[in-house]
C-alpha atoms as a PDB file:
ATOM      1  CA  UNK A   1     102.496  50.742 140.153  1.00  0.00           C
ATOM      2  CA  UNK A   2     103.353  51.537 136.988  1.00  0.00           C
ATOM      3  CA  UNK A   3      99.946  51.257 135.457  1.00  0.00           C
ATOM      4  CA  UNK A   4      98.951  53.844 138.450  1.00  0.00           C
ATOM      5  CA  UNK A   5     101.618  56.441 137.436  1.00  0.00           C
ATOM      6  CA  UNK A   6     100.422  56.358 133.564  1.00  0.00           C
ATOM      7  CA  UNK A   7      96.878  56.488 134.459  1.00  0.00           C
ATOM      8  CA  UNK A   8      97.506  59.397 136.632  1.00  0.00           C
ATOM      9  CA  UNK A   9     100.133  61.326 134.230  1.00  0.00           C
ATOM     10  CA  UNK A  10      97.585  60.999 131.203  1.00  0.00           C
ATOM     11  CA  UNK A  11      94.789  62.224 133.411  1.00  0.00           C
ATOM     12  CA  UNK A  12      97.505  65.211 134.189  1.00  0.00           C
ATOM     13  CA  UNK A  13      98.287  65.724 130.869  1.00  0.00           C
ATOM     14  CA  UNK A  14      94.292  65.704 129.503  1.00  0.00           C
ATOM     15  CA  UNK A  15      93.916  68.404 132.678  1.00  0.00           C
ATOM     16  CA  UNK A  16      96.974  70.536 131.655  1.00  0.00           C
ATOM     17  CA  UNK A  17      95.597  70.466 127.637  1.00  0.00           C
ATOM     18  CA  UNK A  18      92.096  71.498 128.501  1.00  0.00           C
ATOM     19  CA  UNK A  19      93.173  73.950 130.996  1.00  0.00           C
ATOM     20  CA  UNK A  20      95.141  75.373 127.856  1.00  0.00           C
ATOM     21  CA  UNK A  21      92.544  75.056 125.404  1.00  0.00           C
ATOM     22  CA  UNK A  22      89.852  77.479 127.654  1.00  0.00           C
ATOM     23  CA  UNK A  23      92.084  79.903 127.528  1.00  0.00           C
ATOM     24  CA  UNK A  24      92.514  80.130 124.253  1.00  0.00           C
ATOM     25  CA  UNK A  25      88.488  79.958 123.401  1.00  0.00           C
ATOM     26  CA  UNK A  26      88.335  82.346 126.242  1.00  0.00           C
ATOM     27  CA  UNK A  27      86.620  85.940 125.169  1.00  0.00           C
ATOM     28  CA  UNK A  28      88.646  88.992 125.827  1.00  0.00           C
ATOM     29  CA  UNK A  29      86.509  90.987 128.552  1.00  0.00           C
ATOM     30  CA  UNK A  30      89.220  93.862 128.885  1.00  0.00           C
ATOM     31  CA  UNK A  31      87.612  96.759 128.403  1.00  0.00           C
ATOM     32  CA  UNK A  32      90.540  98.399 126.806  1.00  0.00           C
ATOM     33  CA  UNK A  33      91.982  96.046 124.000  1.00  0.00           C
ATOM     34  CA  UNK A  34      95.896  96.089 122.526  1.00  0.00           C
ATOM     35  CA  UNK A  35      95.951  97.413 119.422  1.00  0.00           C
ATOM     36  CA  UNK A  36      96.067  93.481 117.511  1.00  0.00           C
ATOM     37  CA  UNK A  37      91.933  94.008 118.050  1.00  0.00           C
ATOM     38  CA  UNK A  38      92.510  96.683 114.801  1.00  0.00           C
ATOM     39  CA  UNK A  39      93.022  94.263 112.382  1.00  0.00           C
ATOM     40  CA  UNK A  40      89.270  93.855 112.779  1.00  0.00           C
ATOM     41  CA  UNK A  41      88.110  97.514 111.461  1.00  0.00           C
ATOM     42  CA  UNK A  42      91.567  97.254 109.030  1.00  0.00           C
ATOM     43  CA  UNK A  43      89.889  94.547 107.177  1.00  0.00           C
ATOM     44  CA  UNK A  44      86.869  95.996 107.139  1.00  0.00           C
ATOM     45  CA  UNK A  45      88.579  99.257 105.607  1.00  0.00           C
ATOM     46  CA  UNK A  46      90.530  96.591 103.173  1.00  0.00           C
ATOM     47  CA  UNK A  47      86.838  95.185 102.109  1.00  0.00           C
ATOM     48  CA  UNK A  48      84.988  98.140 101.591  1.00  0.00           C
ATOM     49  CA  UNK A  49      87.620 100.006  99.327  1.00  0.00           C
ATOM     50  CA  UNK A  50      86.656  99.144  96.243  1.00  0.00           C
ATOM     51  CA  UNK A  51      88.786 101.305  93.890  1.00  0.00           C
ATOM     52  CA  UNK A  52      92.586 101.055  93.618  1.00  0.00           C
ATOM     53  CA  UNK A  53      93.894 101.675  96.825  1.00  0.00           C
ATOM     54  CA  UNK A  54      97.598 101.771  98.309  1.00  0.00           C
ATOM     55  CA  UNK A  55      98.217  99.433 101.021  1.00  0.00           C
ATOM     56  CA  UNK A  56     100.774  99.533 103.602  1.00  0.00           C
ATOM     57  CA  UNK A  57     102.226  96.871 105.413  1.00  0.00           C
ATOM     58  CA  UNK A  58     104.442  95.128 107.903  1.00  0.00           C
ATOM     59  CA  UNK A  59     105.352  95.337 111.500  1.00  0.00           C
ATOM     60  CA  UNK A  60     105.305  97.822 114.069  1.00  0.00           C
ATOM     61  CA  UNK A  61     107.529 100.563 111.791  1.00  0.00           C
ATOM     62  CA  UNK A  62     104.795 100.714 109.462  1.00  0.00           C
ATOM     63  CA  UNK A  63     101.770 101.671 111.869  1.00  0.00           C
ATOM     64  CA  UNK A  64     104.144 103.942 114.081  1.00  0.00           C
ATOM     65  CA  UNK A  65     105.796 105.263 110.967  1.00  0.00           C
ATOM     66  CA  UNK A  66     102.856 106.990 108.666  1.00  0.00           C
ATOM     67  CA  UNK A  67     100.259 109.637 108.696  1.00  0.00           C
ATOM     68  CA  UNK A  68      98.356 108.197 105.297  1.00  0.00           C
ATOM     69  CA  UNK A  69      96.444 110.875 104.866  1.00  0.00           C
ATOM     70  CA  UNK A  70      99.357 112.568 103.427  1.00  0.00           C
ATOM     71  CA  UNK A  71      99.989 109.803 101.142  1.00  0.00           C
ATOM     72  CA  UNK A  72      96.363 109.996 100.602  1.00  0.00           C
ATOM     73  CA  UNK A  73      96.088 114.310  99.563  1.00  0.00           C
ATOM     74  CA  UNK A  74      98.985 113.603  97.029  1.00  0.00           C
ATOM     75  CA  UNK A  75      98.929 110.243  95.382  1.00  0.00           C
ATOM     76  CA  UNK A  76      94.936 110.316  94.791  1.00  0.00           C
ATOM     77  CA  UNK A  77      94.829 106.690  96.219  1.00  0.00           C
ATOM     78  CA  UNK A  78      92.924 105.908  99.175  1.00  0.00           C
ATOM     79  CA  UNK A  79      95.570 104.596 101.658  1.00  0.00           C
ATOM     80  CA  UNK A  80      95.026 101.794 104.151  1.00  0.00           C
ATOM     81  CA  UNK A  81      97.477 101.159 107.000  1.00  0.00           C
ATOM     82  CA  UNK A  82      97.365  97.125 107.236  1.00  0.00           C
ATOM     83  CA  UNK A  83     100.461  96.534 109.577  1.00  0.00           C
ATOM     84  CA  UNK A  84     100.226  96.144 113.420  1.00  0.00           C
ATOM     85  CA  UNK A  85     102.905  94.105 114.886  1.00  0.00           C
ATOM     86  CA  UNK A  86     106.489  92.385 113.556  1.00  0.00           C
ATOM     87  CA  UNK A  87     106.131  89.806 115.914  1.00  0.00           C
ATOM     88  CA  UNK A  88     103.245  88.159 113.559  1.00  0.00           C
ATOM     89  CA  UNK A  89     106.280  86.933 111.388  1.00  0.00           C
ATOM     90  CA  UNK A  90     106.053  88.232 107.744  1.00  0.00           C
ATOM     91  CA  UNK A  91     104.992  85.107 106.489  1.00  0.00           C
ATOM     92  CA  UNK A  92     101.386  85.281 108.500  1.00  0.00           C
ATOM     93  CA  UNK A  93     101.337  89.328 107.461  1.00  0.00           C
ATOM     94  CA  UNK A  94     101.782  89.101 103.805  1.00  0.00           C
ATOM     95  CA  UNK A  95      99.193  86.067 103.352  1.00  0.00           C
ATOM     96  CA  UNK A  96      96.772  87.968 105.959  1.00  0.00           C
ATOM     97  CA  UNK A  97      96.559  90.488 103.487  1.00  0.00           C
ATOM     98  CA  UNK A  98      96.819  88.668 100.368  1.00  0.00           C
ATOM     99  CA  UNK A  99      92.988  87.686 101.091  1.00  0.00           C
ATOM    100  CA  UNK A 100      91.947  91.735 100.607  1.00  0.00           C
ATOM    101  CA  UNK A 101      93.858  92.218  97.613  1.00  0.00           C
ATOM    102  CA  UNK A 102      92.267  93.627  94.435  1.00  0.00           C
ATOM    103  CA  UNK A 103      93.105  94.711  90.919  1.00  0.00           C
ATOM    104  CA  UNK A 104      94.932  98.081  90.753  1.00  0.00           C
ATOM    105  CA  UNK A 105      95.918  97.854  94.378  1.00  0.00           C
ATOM    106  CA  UNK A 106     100.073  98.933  95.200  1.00  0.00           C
ATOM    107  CA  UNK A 107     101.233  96.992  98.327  1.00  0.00           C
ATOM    108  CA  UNK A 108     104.372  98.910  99.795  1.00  0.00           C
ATOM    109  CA  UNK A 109     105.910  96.743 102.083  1.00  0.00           C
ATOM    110  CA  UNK A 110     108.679  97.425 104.625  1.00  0.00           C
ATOM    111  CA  UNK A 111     109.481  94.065 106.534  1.00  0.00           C
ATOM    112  CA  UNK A 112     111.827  94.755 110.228  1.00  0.00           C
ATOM    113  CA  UNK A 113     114.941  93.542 109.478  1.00  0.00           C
ATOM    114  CA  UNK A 114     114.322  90.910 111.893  1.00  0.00           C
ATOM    115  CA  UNK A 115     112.208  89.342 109.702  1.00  0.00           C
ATOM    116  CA  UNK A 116     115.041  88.320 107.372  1.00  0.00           C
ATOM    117  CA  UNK A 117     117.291  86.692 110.633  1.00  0.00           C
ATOM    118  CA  UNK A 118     117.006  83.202 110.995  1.00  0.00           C
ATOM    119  CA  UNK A 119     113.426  81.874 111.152  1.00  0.00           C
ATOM    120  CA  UNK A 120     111.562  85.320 112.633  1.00  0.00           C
ATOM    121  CA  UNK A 121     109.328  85.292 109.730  1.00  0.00           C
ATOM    122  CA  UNK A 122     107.363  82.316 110.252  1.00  0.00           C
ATOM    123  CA  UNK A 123     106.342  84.714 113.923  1.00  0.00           C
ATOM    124  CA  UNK A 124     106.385  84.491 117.800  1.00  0.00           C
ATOM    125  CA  UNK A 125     104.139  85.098 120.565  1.00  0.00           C
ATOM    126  CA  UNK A 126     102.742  88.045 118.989  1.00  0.00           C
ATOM    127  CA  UNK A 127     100.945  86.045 116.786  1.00  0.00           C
ATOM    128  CA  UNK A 128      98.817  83.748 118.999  1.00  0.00           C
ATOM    129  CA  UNK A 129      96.968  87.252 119.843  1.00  0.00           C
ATOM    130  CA  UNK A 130      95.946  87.940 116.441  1.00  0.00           C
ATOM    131  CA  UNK A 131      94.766  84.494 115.690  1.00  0.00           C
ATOM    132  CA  UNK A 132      92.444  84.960 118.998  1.00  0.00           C
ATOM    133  CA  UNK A 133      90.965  88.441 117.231  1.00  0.00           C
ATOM    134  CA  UNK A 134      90.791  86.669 114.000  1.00  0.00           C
ATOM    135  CA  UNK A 135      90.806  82.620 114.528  1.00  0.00           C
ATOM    136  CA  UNK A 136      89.640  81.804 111.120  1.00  0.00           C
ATOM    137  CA  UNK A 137      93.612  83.221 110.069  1.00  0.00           C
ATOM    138  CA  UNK A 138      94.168  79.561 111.420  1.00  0.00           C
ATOM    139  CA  UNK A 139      94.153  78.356 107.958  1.00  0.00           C
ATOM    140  CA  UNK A 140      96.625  80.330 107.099  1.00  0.00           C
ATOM    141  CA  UNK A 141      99.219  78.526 109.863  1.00  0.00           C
ATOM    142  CA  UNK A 142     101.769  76.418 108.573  1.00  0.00           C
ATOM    143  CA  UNK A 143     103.314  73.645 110.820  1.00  0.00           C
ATOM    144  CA  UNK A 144     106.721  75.663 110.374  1.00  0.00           C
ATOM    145  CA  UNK A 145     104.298  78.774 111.989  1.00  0.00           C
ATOM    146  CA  UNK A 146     102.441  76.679 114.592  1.00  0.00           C
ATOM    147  CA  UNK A 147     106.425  75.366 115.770  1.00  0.00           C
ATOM    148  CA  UNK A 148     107.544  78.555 116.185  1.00  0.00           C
ATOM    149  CA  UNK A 149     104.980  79.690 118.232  1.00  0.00           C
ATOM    150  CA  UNK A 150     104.011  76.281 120.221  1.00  0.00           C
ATOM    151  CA  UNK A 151     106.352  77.331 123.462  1.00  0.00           C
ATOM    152  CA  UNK A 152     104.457  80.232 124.060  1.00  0.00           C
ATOM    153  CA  UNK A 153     100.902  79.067 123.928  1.00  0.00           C
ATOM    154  CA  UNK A 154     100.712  77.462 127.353  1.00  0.00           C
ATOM    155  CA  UNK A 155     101.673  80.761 129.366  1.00  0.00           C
ATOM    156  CA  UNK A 156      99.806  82.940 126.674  1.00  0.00           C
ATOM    157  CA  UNK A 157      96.849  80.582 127.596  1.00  0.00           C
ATOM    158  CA  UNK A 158      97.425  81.213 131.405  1.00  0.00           C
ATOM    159  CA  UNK A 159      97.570  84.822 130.987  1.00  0.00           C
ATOM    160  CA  UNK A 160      94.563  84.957 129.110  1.00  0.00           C
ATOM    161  CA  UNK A 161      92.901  83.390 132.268  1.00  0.00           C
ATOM    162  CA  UNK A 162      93.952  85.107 134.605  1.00  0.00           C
ATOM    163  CA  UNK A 163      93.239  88.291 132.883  1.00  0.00           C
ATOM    164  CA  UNK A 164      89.682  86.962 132.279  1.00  0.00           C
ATOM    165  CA  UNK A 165      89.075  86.023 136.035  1.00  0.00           C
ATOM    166  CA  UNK A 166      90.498  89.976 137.384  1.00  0.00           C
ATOM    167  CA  UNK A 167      88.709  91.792 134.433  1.00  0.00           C
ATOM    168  CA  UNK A 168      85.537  89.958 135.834  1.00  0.00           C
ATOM    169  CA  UNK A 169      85.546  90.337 139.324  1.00  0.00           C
ATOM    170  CA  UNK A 170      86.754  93.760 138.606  1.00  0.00           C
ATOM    171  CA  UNK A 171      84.057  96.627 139.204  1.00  0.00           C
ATOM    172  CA  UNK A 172      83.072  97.333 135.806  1.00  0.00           C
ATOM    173  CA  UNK A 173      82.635 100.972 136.526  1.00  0.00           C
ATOM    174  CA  UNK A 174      86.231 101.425 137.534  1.00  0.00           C
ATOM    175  CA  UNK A 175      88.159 102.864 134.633  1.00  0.00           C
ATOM    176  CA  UNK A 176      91.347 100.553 133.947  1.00  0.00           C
ATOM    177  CA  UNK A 177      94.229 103.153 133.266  1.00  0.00           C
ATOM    178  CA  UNK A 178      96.038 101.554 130.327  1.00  0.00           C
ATOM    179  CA  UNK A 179      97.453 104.489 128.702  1.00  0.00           C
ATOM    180  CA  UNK A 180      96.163 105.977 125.205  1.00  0.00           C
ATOM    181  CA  UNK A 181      98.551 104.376 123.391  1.00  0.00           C
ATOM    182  CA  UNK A 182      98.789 100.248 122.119  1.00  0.00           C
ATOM    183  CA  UNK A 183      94.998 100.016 122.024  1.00  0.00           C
ATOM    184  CA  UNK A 184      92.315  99.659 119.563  1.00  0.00           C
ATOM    185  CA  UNK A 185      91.443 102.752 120.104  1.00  0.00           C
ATOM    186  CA  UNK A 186      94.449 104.564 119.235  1.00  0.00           C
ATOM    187  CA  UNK A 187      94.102 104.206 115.222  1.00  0.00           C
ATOM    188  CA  UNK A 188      92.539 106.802 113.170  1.00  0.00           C
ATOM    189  CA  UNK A 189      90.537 106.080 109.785  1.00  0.00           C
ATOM    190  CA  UNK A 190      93.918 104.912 107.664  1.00  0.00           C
ATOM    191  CA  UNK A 191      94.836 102.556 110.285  1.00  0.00           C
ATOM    192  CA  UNK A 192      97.671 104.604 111.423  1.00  0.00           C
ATOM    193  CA  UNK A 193      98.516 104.522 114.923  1.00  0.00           C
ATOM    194  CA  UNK A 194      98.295 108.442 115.852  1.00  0.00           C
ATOM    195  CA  UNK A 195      97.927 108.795 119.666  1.00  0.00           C
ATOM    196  CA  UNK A 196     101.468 109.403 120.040  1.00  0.00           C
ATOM    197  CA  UNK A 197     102.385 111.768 117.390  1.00  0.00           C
ATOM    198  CA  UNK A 198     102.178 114.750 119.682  1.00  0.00           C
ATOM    199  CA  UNK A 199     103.908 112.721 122.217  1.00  0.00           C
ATOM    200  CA  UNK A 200     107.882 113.120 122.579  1.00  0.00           C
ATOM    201  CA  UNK A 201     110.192 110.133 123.034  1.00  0.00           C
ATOM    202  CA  UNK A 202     110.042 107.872 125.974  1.00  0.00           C
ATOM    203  CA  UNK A 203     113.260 105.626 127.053  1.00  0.00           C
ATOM    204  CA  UNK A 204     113.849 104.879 123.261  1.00  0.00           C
ATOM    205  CA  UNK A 205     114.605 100.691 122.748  1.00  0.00           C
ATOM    206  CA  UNK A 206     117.860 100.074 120.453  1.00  0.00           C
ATOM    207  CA  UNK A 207     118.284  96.144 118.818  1.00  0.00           C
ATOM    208  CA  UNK A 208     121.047  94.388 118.126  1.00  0.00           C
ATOM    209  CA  UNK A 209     120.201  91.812 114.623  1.00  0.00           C
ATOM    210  CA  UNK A 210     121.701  88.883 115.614  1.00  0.00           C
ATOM    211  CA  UNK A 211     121.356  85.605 112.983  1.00  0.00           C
ATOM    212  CA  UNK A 212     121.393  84.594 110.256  1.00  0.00           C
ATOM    213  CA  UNK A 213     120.107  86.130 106.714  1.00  0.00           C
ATOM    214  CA  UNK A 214     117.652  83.415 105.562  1.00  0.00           C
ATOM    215  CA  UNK A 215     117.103  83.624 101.998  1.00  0.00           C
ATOM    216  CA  UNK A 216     114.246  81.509 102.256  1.00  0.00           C
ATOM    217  CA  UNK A 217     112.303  84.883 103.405  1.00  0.00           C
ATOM    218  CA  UNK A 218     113.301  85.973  99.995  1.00  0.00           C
ATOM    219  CA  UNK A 219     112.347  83.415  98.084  1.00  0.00           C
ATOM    220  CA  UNK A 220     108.781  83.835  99.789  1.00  0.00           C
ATOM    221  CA  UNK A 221     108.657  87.487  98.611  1.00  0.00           C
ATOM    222  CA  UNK A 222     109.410  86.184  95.083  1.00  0.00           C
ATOM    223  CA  UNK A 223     106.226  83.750  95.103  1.00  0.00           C
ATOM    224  CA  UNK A 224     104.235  86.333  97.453  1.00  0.00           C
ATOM    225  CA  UNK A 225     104.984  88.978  93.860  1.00  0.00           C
ATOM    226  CA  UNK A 226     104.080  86.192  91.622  1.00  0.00           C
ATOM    227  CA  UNK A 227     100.284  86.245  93.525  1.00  0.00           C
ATOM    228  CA  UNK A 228     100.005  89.636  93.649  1.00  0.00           C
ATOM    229  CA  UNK A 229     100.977  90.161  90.040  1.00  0.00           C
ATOM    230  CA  UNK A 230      98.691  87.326  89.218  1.00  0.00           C
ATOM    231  CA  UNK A 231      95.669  89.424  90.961  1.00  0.00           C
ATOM    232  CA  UNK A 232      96.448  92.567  88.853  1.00  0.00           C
ATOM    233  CA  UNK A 233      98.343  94.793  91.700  1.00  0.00           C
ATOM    234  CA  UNK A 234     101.758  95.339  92.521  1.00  0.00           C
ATOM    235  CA  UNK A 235     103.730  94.923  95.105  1.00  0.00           C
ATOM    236  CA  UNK A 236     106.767  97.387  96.209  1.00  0.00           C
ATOM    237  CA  UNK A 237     109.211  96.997  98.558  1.00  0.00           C
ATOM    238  CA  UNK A 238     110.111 100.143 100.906  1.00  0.00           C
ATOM    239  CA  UNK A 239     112.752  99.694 103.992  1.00  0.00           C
ATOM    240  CA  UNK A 240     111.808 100.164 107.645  1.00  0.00           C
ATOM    241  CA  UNK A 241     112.533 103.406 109.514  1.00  0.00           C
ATOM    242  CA  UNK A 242     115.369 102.554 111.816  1.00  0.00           C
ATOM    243  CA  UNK A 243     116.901 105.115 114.069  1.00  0.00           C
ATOM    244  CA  UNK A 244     120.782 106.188 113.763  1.00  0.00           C
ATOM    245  CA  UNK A 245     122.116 104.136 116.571  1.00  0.00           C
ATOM    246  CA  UNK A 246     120.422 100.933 115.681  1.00  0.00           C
ATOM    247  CA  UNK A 247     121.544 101.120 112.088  1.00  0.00           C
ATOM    248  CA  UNK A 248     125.155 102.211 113.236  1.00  0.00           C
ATOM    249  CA  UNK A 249     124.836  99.130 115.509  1.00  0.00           C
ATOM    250  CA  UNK A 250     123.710  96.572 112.900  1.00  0.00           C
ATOM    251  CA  UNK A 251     125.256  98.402 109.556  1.00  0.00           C
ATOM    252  CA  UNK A 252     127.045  95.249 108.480  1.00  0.00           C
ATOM    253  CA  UNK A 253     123.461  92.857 108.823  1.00  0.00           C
ATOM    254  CA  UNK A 254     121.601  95.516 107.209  1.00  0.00           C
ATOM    255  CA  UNK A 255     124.209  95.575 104.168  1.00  0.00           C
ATOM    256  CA  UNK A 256     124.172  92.090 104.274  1.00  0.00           C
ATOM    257  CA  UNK A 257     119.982  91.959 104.119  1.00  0.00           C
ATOM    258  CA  UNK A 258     120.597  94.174 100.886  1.00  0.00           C
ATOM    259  CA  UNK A 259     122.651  92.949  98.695  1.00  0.00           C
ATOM    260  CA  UNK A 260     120.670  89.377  99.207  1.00  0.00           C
ATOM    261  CA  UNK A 261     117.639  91.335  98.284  1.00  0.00           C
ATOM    262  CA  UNK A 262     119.147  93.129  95.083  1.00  0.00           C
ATOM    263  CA  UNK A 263     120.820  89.506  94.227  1.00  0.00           C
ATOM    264  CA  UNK A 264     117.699  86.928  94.975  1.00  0.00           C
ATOM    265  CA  UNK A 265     114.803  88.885  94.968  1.00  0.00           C
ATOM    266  CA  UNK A 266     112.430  89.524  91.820  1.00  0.00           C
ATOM    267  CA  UNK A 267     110.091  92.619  93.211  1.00  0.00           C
ATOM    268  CA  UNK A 268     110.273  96.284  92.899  1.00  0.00           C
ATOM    269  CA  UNK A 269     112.685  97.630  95.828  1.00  0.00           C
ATOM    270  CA  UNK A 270     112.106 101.385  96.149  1.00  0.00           C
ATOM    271  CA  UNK A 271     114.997 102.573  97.933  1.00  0.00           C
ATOM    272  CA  UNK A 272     117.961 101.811 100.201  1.00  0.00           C
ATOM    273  CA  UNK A 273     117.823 101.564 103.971  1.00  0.00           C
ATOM    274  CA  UNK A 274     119.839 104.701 104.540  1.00  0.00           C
ATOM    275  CA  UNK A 275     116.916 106.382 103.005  1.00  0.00           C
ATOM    276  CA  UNK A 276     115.245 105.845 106.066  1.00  0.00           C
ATOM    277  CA  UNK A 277     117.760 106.339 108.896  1.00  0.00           C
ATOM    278  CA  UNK A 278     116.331 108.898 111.241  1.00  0.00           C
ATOM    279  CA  UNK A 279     118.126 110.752 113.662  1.00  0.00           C
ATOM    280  CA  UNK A 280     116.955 109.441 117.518  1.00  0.00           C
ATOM    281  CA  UNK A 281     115.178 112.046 118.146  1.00  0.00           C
ATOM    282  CA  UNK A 282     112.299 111.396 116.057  1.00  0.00           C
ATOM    283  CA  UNK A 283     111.361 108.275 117.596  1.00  0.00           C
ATOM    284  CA  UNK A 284     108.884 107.566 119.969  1.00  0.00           C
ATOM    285  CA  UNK A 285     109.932 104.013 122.326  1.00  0.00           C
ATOM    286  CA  UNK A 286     111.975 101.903 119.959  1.00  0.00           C
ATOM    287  CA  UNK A 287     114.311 101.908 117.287  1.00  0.00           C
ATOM    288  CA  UNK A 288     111.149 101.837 114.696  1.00  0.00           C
ATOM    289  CA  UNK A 289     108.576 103.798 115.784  1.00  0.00           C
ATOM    290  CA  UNK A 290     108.842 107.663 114.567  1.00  0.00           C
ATOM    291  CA  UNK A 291     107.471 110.355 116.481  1.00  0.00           C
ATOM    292  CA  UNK A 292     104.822 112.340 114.896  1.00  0.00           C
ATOM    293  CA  UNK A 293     107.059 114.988 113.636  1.00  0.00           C
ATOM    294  CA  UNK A 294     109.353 111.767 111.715  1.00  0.00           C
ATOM    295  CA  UNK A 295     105.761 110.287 110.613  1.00  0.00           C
ATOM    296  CA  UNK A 296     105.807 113.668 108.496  1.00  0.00           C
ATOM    297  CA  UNK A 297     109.272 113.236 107.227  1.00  0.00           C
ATOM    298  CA  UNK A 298     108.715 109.489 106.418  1.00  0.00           C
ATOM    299  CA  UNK A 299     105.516 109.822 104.786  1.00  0.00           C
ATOM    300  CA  UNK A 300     106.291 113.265 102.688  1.00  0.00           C
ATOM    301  CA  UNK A 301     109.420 111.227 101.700  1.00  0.00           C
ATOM    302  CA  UNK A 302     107.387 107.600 100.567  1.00  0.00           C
ATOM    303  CA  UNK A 303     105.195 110.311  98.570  1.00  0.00           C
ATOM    304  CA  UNK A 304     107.931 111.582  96.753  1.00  0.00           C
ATOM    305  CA  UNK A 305     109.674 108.079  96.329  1.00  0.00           C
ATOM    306  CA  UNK A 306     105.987 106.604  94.952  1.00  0.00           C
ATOM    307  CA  UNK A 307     105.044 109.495  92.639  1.00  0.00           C
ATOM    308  CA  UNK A 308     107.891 108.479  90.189  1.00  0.00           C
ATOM    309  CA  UNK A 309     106.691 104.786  90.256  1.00  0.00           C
ATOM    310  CA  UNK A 310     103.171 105.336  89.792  1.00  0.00           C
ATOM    311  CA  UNK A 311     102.980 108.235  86.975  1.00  0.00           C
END
């Protein structure tokens, strides 16, 4: 009896893992992709730049929060716009783009604040979708990385499935309405995600930081400068755009995140995060991502920030 239930439960088990491996092998056949399919064309922009170039990065804030062709006009830089989602971590982020990093190049990067709560940084399901658009990044998983995200891969796997099977018995002349915004698509030349900016704010998403401050994120950063220095560029630290009632919410966190910088870390920190406290009303759907007219305001106010730094 026994032997019967083992036999069974490991030939339930080998089911259950290869069910969950063909999803994640499976090819996306959506014919409207989420905006992780970018980092695709970003790297490409990242590889063919071959002078000194200023690189943005991060989460969501960062690629909702810049038109770089401002930065562009009056630095005299080209400007690529590397970020795409938080949820990555900031661990899988930085060393994403430590691979495209050149001589000369000025990496200004604004982690969320989430990123310094607990262990956020090492990434959540977010980050099993840009490992399918770029699975040799698989290299760059730690076991720390592949813990964090091991409870979502079995639904993520599912999904993936199931969205295979619809988008393939779907008529493929039938246009799938999946708004402008979120997609591939919706990136212009820098990288910046610019569908939206002539959109006005939608049901706007406020965050409470709840955690920890995990100096260990900080003590990455300092080895993360020691590589960059090493490869001849710099790297800068600029805060997030937050909105007025998320920062009001979380002021004593965000103090907190601060002074831990200014005491533990050993990079270049541009500027405070009350620099970049926004009234609501320039943001888009969440407490990050500005509206086109706060993209302007952000942007004009990096430029002014960056030209004292790099004279």
């Amino acid at each position: 009896m026994m032997k019967h239930f083992i036999k069974h439960s490991v030939v339930f088990a080998i089911g259950v893992f290869l069910l969950v491996f063909i999803g994640l092998i499976l090819p996306n056949n959506n014919p409207v992709r989420t905006v992780d399919y970018s980092l695709v064309a970003k790297h490409n922009l990242l590889k063919q730049i071959k002078q000194p170039k200023i690189v943005l990065t991060g989460g969501s804030n960062v690629i909702f929060g810049f038109n770089s062709r401002i930065l562009q006009d009056n630095l005299n830089y080209p400007v690529v716009n590397h970020a795409i989602h938080a949820g990555y971590g900031l661990k899988y982020i930085v060393e994403d783009l430590l691979q495209y990093v050149n001589k000369g190049d000025v990496i200004i990067l604004s982690p969320e604040y989430s990123h310094f709560i607990d262990n956020n940084f090492y990434g959540k399901e977010p980050l099993l979708f840009s490992l399918t658009v770029k699975p040799s990044n698989l290299k760059l998983i730690s076991l720390k990385q592949f813990a964090s995200i091991s409870e979502f891969i079995p639904q993520f796997s599912f999904d993936r499935i199931k969205s295979f099977i619809y988008n393939n018995v779907k008529n493929s002349k039938q246009n799938i309405n999946s708004g402008k915004n979120y997609t591939e698509f919706s990136i212009n030349k820098f990288g910046d995600h610019y569908t939206h900016w002539d959109d006005k704010g939608v049901d706007l998403k406020f965050y409470n930081f709840n955690g920890e401050v995990n100096v260990e994120v900080i003590e990455f950063l300092n080895a993360i400068n020691d590589q960059i220095e090493n490869k001849g560029a710099r790297l800068i630290i600029s805060y997030p755009s937050l909105c007025k009632s998320t920062y009001e919410k979380n002021k004593k966190t965000i103090i907190e995140i601060e002074n831990k910088l200014k005491k533990y870390g050993n990079f270049k920190i541009l500027d405070t995060p009350q620099d970049h406290v926004y009234a609501d009303e320039v943001f888009y759907d969440t407490s990050y991502h500005l509206t086109g007219d706060g993209v302007i305001v952000r942007s004009k106010k990096l430029v002014g920030e960056l030209k004292k730094e790099l004279q």
